[in-house]
PDB file of N, CA and C in Angstrom:
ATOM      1  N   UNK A   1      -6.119 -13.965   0.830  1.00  0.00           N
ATOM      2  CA  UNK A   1      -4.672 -13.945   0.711  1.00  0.00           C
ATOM      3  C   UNK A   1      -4.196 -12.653   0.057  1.00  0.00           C
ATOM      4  N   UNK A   2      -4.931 -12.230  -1.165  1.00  0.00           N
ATOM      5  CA  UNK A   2      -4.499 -11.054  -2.139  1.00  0.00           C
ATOM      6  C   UNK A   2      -3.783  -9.652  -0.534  1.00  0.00           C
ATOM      7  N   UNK A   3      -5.110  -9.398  -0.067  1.00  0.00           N
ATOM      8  CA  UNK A   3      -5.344  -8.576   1.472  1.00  0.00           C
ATOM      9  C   UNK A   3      -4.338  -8.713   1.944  1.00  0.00           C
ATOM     10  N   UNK A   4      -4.234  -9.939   2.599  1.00  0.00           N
ATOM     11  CA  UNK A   4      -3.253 -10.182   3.441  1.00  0.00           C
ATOM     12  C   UNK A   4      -1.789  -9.653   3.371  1.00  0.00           C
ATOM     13  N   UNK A   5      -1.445 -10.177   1.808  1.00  0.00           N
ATOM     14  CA  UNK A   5      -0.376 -10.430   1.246  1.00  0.00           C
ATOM     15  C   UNK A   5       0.247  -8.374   0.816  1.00  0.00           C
ATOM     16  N   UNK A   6      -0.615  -7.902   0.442  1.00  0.00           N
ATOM     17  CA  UNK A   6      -0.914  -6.331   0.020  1.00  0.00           C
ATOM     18  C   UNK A   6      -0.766  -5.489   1.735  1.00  0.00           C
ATOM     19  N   UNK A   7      -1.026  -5.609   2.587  1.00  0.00           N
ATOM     20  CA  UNK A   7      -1.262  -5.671   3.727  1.00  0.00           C
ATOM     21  C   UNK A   7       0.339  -5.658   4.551  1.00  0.00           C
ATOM     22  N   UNK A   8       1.047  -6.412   4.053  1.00  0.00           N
ATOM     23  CA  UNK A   8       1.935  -6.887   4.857  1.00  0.00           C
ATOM     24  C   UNK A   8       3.216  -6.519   3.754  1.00  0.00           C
ATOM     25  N   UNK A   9       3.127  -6.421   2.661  1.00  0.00           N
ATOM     26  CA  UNK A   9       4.199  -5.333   1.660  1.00  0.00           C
ATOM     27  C   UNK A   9       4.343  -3.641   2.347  1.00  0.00           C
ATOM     28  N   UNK A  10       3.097  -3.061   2.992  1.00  0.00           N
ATOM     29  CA  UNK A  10       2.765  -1.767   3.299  1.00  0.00           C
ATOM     30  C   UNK A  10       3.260  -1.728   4.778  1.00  0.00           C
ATOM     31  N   UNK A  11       3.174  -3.162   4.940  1.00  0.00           N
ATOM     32  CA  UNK A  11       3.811  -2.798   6.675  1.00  0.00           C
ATOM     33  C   UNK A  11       5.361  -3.120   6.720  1.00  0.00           C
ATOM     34  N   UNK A  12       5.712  -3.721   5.550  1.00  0.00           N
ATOM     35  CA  UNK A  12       7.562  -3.825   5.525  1.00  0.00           C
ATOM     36  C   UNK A  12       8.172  -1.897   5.193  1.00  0.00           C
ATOM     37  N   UNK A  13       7.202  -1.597   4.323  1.00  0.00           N
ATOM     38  CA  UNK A  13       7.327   0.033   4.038  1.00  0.00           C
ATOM     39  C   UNK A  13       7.172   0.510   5.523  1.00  0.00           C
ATOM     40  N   UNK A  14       6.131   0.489   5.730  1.00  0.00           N
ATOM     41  CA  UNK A  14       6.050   1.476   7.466  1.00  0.00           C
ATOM     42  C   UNK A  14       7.024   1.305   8.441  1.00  0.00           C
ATOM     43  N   UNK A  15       7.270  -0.068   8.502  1.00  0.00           N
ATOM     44  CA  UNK A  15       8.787  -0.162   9.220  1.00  0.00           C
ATOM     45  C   UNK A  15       9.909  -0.321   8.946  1.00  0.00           C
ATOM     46  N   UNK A  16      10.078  -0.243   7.749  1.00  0.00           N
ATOM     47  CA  UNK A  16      11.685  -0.066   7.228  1.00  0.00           C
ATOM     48  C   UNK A  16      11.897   1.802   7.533  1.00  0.00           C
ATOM     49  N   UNK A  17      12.908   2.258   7.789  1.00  0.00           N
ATOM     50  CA  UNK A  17      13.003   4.097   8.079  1.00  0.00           C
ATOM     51  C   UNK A  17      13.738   4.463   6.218  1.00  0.00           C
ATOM     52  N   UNK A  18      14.141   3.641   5.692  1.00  0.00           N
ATOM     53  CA  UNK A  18      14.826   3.951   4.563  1.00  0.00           C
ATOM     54  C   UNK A  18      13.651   3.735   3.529  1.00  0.00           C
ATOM     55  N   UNK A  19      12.973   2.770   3.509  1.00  0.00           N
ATOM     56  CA  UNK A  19      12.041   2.764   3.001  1.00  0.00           C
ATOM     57  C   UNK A  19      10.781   3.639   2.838  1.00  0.00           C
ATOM     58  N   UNK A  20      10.524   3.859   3.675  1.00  0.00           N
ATOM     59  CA  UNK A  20       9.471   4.614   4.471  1.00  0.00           C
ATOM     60  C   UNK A  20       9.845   6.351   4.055  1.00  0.00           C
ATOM     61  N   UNK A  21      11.111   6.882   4.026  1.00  0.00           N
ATOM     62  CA  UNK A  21      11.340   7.636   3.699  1.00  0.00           C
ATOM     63  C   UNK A  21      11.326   7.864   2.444  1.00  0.00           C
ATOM     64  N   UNK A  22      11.463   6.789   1.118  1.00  0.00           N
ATOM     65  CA  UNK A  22      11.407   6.795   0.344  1.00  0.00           C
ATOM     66  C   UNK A  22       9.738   7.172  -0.132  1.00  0.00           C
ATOM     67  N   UNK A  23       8.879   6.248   0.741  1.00  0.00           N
ATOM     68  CA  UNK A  23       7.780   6.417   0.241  1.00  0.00           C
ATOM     69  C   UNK A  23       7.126   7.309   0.536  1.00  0.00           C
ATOM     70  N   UNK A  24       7.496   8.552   1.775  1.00  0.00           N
ATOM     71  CA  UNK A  24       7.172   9.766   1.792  1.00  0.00           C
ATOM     72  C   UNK A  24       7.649  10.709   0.837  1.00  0.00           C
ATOM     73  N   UNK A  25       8.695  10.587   0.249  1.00  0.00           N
ATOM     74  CA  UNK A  25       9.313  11.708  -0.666  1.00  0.00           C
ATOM     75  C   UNK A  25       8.326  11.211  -1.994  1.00  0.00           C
ATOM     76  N   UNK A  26       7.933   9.973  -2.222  1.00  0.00           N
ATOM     77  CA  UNK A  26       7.075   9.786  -3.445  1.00  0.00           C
ATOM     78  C   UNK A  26       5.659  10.255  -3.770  1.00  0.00           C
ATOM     79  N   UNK A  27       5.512  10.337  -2.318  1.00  0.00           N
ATOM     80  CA  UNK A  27       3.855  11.026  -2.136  1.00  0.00           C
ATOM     81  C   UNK A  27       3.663  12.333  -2.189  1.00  0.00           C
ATOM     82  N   UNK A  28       5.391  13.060  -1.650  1.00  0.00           N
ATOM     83  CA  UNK A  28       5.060  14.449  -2.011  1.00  0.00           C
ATOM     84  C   UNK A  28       5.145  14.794  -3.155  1.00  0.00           C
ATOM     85  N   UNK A  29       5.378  13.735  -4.285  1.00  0.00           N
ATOM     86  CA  UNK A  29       6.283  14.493  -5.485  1.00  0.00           C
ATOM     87  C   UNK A  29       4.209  14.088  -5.739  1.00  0.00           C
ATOM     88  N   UNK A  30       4.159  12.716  -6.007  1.00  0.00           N
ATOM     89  CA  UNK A  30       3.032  11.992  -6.868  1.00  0.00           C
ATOM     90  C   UNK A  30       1.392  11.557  -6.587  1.00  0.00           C
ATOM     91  N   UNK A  31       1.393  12.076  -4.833  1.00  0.00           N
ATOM     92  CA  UNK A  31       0.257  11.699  -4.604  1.00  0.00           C
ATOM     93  C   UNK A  31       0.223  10.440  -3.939  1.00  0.00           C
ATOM     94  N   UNK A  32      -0.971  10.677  -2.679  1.00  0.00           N
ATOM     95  CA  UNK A  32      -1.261   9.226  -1.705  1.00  0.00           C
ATOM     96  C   UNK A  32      -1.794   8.203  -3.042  1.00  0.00           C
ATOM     97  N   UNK A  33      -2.764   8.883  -3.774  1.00  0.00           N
ATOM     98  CA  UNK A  33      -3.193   8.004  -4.468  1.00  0.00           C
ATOM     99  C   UNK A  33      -2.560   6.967  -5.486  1.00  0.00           C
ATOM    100  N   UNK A  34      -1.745   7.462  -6.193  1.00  0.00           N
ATOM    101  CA  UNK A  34      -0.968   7.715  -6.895  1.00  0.00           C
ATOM    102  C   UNK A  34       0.192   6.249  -6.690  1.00  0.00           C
ATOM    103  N   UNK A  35       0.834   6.952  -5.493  1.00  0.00           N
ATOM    104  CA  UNK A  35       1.928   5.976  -4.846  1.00  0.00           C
ATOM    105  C   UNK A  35       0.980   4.711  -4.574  1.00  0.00           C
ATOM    106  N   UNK A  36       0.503   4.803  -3.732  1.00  0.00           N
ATOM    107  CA  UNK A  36      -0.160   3.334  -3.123  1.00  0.00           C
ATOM    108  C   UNK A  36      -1.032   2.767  -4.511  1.00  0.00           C
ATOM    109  N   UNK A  37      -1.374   2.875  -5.061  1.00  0.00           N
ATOM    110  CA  UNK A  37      -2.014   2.153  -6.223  1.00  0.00           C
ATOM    111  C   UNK A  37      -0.741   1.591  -7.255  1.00  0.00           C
ATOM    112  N   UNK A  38       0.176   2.559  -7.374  1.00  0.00           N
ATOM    113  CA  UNK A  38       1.363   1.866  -8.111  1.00  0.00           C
ATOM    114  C   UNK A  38       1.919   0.590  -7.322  1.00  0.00           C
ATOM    115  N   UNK A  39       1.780   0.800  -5.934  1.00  0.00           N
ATOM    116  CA  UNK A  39       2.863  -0.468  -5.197  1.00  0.00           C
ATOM    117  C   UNK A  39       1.600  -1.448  -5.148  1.00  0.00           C
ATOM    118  N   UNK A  40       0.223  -1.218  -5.200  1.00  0.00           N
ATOM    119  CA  UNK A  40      -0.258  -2.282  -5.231  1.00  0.00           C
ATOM    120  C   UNK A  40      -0.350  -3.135  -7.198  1.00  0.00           C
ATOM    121  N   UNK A  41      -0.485  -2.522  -7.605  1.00  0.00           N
ATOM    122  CA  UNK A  41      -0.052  -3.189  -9.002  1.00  0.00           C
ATOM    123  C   UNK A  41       1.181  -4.178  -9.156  1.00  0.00           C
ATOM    124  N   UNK A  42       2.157  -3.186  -8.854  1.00  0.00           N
ATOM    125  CA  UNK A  42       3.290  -4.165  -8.386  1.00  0.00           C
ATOM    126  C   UNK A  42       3.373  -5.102  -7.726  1.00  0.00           C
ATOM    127  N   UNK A  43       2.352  -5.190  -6.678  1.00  0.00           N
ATOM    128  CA  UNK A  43       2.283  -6.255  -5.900  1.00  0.00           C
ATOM    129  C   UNK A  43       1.359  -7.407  -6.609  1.00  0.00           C
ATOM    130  N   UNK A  44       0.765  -6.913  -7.389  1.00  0.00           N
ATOM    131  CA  UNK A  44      -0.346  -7.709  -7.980  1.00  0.00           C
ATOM    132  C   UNK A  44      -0.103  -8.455  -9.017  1.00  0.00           C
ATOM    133  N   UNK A  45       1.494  -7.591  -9.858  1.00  0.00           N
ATOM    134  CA  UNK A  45       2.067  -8.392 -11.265  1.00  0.00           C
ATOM    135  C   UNK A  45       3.156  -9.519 -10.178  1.00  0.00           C
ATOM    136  N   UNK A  46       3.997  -9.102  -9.366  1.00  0.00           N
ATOM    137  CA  UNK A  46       4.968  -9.778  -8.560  1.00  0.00           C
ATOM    138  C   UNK A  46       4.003 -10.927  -8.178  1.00  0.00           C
ATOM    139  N   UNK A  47       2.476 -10.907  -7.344  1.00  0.00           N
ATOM    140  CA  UNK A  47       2.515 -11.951  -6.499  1.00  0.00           C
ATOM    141  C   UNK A  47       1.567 -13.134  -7.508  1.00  0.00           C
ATOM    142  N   UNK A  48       1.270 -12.452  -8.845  1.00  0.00           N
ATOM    143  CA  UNK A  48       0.255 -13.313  -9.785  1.00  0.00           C
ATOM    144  C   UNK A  48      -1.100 -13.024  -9.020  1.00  0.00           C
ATOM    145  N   UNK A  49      -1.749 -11.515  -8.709  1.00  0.00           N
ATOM    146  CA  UNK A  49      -2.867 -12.045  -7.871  1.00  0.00           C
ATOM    147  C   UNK A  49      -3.745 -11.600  -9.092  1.00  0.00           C
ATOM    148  N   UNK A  50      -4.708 -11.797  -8.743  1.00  0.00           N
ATOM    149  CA  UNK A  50      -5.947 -11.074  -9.181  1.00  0.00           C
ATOM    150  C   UNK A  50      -6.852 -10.148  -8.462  1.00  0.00           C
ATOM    151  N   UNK A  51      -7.731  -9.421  -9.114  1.00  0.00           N
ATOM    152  CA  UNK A  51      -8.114  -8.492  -8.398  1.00  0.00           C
ATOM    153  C   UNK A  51      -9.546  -8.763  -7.510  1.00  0.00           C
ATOM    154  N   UNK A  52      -9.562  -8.712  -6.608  1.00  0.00           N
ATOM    155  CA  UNK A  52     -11.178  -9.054  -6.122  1.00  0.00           C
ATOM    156  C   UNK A  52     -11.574  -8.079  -5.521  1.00  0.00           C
ATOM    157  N   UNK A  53     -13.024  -8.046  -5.467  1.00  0.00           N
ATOM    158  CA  UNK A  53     -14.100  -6.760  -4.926  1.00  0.00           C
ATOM    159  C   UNK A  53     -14.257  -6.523  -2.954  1.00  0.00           C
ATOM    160  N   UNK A  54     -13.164  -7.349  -2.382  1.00  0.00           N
ATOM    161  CA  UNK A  54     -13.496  -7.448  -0.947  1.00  0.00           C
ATOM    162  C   UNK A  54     -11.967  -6.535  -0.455  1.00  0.00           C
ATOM    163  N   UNK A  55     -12.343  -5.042  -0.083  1.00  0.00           N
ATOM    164  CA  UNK A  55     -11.536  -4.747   0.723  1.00  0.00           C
ATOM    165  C   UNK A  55     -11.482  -5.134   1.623  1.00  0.00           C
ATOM    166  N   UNK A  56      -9.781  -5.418   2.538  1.00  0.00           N
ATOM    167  CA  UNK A  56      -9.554  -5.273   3.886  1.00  0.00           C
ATOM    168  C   UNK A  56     -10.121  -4.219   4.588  1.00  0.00           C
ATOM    169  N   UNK A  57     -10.704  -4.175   5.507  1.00  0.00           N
ATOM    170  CA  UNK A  57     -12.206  -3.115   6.132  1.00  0.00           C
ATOM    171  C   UNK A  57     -10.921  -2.597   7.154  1.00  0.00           C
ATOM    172  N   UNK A  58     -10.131  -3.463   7.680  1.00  0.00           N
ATOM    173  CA  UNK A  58      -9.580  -2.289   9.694  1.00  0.00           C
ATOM    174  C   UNK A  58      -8.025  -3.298   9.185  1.00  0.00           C
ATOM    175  N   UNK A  59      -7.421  -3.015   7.458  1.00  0.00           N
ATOM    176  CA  UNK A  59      -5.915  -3.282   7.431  1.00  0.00           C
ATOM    177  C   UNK A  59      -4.894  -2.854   9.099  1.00  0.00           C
ATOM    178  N   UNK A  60      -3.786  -3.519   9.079  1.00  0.00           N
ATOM    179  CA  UNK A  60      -3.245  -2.837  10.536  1.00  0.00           C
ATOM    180  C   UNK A  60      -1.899  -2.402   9.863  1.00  0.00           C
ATOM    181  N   UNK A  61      -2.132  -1.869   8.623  1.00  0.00           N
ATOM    182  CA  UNK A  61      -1.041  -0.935   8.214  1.00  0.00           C
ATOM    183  C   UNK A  61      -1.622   0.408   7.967  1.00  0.00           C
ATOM    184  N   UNK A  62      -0.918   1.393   8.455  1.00  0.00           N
ATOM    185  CA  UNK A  62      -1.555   2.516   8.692  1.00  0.00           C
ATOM    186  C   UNK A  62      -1.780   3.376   7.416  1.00  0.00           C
ATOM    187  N   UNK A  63      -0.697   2.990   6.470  1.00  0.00           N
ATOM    188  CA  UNK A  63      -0.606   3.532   5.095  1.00  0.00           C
ATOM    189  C   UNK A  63      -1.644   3.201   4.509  1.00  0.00           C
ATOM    190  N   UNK A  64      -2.201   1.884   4.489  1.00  0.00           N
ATOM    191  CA  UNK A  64      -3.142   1.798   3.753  1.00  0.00           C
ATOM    192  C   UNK A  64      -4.736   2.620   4.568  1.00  0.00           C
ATOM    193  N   UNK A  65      -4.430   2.238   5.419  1.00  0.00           N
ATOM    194  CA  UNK A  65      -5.996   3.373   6.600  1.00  0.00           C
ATOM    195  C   UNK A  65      -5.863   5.017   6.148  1.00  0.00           C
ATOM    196  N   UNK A  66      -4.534   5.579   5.694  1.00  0.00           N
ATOM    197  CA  UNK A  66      -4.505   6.879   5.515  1.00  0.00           C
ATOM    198  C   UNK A  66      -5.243   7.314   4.041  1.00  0.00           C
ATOM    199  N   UNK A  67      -5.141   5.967   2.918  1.00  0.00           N
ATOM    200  CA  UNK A  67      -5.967   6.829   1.934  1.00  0.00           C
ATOM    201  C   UNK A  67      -7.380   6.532   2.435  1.00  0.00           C
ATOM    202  N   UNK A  68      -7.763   5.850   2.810  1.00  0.00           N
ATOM    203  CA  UNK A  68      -9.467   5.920   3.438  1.00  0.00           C
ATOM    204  C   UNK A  68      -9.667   7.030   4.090  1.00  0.00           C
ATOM    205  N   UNK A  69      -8.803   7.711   4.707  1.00  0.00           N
ATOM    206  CA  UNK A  69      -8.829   8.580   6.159  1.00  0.00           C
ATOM    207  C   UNK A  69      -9.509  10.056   4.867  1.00  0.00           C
ATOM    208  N   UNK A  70      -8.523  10.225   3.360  1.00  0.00           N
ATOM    209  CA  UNK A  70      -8.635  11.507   3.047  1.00  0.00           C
ATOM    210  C   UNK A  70     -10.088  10.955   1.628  1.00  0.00           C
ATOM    211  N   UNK A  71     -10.704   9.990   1.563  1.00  0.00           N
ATOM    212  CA  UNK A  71     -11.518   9.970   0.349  1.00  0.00           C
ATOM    213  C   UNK A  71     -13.230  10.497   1.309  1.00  0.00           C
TER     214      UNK A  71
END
């Protein structure tokens, strides 16, 4: 569920254009890393999750495939 739920916050970003724009201007200021680890925290105090050791391996949000793409 944590996946899922993390997963599908990143794909309301990818398809919102206001959003999405937002979260490009944040990456240029702060970093891929940076940004996406903050919204997942957030997602993690918002949804009560906890953290577990099983990444989503082939997420179908592209934001999250792009920090894999540069490590």
């Amino acid at each position: 569920m944590n996946k899922r739920i993390t997963n599908e916050i990143f794909l309301i970003i990818q398809n919102d254009r206001a959003l999405m724009g937002k979260y490009l201007r944040a990456v240029k200021e702060s970093g891929l890393d940076i940004v996406n680890q903050t919204i997942g925290r957030i997602i993690k105090k918002e949804y009560g999750l906890i953290n577990v050791n099983d990444r989503k391996d082939n997420p179908s949000c592209t934001l999250i495939q792009s920090h894999q793409k540069f490590e």
